[in-house]
C-alpha atoms as a PDB file:
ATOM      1  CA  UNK A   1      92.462  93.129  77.341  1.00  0.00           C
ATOM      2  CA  UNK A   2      91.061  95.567  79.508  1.00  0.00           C
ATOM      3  CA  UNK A   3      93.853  98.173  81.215  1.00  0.00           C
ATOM      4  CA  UNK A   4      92.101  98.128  84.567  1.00  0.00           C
ATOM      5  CA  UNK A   5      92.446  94.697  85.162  1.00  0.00           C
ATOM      6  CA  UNK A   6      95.523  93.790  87.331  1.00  0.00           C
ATOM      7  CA  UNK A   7      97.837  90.481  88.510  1.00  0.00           C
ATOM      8  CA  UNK A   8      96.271  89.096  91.500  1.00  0.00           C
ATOM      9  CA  UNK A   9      99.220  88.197  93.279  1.00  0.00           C
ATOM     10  CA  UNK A  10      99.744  90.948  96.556  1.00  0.00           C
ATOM     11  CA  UNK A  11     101.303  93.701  95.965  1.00  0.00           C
ATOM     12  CA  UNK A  12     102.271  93.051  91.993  1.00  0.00           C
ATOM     13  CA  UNK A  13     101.224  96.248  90.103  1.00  0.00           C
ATOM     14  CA  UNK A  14     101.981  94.547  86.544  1.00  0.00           C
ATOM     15  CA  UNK A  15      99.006  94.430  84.269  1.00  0.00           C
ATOM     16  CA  UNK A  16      97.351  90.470  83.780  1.00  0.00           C
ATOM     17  CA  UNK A  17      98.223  88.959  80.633  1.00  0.00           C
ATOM     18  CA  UNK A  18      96.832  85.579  81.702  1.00  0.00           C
ATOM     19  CA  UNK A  19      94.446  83.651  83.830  1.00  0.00           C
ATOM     20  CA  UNK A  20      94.810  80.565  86.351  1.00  0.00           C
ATOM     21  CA  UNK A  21      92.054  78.557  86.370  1.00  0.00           C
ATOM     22  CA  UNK A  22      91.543  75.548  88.609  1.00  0.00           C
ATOM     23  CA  UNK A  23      89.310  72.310  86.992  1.00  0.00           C
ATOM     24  CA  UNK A  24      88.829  70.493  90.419  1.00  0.00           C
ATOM     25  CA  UNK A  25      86.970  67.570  88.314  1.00  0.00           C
ATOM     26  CA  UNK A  26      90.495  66.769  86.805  1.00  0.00           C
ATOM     27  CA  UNK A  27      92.746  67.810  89.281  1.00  0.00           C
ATOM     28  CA  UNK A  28      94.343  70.288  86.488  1.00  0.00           C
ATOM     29  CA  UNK A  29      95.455  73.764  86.929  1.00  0.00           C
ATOM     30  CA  UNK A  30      95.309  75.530  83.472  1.00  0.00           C
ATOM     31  CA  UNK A  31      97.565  79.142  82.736  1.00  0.00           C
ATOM     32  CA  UNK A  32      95.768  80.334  79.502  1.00  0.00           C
ATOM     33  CA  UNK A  33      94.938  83.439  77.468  1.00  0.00           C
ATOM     34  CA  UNK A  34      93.346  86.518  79.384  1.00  0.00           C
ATOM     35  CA  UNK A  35      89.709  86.489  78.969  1.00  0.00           C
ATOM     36  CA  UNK A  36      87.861  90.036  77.753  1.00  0.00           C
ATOM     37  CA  UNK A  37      85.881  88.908  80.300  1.00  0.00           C
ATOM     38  CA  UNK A  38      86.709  88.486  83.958  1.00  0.00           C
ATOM     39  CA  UNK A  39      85.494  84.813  85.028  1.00  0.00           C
ATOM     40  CA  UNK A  40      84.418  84.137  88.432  1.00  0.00           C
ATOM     41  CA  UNK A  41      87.041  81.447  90.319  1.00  0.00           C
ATOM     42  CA  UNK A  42      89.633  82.628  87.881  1.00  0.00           C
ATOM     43  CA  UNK A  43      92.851  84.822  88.787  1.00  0.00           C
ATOM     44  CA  UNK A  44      94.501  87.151  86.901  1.00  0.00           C
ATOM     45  CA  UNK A  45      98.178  86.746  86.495  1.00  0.00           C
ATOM     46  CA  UNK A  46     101.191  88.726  84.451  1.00  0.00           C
ATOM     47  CA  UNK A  47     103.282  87.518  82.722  1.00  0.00           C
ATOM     48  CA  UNK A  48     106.023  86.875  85.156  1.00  0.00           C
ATOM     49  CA  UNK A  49     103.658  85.133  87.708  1.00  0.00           C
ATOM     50  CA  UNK A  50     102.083  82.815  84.969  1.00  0.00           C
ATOM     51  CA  UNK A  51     105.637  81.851  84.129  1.00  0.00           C
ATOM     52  CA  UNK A  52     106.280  80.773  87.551  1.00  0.00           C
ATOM     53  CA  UNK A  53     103.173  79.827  89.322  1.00  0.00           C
ATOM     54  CA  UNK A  54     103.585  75.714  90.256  1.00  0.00           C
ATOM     55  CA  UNK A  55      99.903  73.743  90.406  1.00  0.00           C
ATOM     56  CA  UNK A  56      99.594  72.166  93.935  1.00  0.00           C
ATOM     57  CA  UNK A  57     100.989  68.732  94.787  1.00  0.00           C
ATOM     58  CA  UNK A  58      99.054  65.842  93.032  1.00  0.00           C
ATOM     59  CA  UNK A  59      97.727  68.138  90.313  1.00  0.00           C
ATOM     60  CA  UNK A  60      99.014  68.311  86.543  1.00  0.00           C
ATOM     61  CA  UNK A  61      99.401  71.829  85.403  1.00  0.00           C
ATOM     62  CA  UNK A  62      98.684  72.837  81.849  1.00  0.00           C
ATOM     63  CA  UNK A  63     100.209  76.444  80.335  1.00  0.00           C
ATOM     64  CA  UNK A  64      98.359  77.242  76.620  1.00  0.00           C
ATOM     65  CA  UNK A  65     101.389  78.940  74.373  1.00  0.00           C
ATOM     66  CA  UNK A  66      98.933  81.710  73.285  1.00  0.00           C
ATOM     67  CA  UNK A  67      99.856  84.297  76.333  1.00  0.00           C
ATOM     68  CA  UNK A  68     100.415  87.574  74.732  1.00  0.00           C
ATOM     69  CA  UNK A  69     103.467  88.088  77.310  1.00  0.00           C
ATOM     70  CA  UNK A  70     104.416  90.964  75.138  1.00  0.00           C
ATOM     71  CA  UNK A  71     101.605  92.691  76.229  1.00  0.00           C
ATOM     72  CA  UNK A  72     103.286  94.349  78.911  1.00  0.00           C
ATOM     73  CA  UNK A  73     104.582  97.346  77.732  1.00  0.00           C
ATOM     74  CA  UNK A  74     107.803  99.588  79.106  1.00  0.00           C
ATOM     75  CA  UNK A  75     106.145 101.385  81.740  1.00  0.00           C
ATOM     76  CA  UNK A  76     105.915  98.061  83.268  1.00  0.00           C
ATOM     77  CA  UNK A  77     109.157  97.344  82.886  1.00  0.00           C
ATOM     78  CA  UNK A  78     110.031 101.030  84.455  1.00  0.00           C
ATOM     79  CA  UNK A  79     108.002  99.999  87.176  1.00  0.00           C
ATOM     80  CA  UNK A  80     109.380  96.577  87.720  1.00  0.00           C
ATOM     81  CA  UNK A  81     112.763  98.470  88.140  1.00  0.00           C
ATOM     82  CA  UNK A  82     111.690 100.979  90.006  1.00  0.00           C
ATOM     83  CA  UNK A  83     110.170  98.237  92.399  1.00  0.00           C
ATOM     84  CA  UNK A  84     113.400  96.236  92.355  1.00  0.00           C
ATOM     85  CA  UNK A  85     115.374  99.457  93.902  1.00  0.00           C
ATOM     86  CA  UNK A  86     113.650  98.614  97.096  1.00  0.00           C
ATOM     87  CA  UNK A  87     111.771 100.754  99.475  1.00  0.00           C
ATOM     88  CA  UNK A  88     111.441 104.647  99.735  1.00  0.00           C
ATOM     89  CA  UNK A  89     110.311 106.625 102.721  1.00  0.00           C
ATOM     90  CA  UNK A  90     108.981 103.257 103.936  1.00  0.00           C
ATOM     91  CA  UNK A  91     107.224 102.852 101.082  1.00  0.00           C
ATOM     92  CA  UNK A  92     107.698 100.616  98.311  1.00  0.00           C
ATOM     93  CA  UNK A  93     109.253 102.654  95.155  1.00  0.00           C
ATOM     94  CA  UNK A  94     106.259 100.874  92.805  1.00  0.00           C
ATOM     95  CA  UNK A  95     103.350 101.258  95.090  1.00  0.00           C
ATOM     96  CA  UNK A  96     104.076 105.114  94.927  1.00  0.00           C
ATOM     97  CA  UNK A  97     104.488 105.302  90.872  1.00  0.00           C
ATOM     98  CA  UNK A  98     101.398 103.339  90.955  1.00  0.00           C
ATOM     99  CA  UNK A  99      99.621 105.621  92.828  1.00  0.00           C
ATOM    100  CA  UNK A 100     100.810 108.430  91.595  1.00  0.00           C
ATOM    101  CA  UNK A 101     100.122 107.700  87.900  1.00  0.00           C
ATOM    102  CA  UNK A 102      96.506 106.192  88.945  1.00  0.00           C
ATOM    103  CA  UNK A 103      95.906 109.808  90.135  1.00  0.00           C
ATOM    104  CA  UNK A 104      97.070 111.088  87.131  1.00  0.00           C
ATOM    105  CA  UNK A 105      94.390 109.042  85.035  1.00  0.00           C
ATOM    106  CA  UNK A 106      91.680 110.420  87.326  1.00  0.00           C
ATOM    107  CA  UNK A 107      93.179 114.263  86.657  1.00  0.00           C
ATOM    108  CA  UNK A 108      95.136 115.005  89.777  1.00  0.00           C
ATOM    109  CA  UNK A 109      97.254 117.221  88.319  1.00  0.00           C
ATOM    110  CA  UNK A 110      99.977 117.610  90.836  1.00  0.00           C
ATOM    111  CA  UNK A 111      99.771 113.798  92.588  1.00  0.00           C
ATOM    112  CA  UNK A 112     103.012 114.914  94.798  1.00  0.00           C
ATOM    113  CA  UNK A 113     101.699 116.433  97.935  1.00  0.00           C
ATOM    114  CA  UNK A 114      98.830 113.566  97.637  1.00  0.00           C
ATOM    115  CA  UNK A 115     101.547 111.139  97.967  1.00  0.00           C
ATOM    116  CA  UNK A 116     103.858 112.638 100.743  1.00  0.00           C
ATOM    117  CA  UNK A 117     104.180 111.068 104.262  1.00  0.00           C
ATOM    118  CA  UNK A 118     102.786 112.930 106.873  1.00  0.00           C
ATOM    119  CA  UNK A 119     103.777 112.062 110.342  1.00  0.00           C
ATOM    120  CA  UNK A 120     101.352 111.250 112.859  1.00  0.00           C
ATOM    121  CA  UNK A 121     101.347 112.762 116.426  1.00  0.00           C
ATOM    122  CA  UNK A 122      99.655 110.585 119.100  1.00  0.00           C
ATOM    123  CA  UNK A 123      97.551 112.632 121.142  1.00  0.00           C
ATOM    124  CA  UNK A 124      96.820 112.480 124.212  1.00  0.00           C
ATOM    125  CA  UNK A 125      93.328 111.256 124.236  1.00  0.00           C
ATOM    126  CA  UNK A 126      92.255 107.818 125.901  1.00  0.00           C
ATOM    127  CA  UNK A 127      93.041 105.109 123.414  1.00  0.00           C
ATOM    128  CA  UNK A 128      89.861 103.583 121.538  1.00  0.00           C
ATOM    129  CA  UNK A 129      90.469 100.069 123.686  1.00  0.00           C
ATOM    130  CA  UNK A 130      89.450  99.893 127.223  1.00  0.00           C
ATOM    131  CA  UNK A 131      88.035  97.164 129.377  1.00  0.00           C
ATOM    132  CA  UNK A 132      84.069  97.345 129.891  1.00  0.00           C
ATOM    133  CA  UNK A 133      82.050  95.884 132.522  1.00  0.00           C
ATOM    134  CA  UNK A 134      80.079  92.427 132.190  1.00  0.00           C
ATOM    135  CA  UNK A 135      76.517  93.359 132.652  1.00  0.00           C
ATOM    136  CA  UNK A 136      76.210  90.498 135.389  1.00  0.00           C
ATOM    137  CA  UNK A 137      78.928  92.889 137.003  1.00  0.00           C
ATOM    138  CA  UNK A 138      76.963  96.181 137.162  1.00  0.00           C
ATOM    139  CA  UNK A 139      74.557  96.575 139.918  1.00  0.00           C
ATOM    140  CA  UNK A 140      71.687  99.006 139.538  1.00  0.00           C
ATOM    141  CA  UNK A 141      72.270 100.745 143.162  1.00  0.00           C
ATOM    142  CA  UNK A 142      69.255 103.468 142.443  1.00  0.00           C
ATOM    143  CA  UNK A 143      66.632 101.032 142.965  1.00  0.00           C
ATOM    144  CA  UNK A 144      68.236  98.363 145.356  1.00  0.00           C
ATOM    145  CA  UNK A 145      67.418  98.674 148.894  1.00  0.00           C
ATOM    146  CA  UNK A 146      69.962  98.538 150.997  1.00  0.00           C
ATOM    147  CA  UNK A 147      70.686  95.891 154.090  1.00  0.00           C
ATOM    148  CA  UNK A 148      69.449  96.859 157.550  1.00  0.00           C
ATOM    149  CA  UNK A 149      73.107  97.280 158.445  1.00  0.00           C
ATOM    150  CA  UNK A 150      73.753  99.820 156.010  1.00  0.00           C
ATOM    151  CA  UNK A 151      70.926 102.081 155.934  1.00  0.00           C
ATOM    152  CA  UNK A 152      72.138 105.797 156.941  1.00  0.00           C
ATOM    153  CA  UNK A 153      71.397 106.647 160.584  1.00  0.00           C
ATOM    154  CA  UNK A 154      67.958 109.435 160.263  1.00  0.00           C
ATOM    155  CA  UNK A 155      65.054 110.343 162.011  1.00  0.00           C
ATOM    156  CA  UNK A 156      62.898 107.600 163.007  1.00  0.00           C
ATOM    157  CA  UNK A 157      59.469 108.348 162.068  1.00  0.00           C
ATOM    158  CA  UNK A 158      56.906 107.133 164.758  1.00  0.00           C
END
């Protein structure tokens, strides 16, 4: 099982230990063993979302007993604790330790001031949305002549 290879599921940091895998031709959603190899139209789940994921209505769902769920190790479970605490400084307590120890694998040796909030002034520049013109709307006034009634009063050349 490769260690970079995570649950699909939004926002779930936990390592896969299994895969979904959808056989259209018999309406049958199978939760088996974790590939070494990541399949195309397969997802990646751990071990808590294989245990609950339902198959959709109509279809029979079939879960092989060979998931290593024991896989996941006690980090995770740290983590899934941590994450259960709720959020900190508006941040979810897992997506930080997740972070923070994915820096750590890359050698960022202090991951701390990487990870702390900084606030955000607006400034007083225009915003990035405005209105713009339809180009029916604009009206090229260099090279339009203008109406006898509006031409500037000037010497009359004879």
């Amino acid at each position: 099982m490769s260690e970079n290879r995570r649950c699909c599921r939004p926002g779930c940091p936990n390592r896969a230990v299994a895969t979904l895998t959808y056989v259209y031709a018999d309406s049958t959603a199978v939760v088996g063993p974790l590939p070494a190899i990541s399949e195309p139209h397969s997802w990646d789940l751990c071990a808590a979302h294989a245990l609950r994921i339902t198959a959709p209505r109509g279809w029979d769902l079939v879960r092989h007993p060979d998931i290593d769920v024991s896989a996941e190790d006690s980090d995770l479970t740290a983590l899934l604790d941590a994450v259960a605490g709720g959020p900190v400084g508006g941040r979810r307590a897992g997506a930080a330790l997740v972070d923070a120890d994915r820096l750590r694998r890359l050698g960022v040796s202090d991951p701390a001031p990487v990870l702390a909030e900084e606030s955000v002034e607006p400034s007083g520049s225009r915003p990035h949305l405005r209105v713009v013109p339809n180009a029916t709307d604009r009206v090229d006034t260099s090279s339009a002549e203008p109406a006898d009634g509006d031409r500037e009063p000037g010497p009359e050349l004879g």
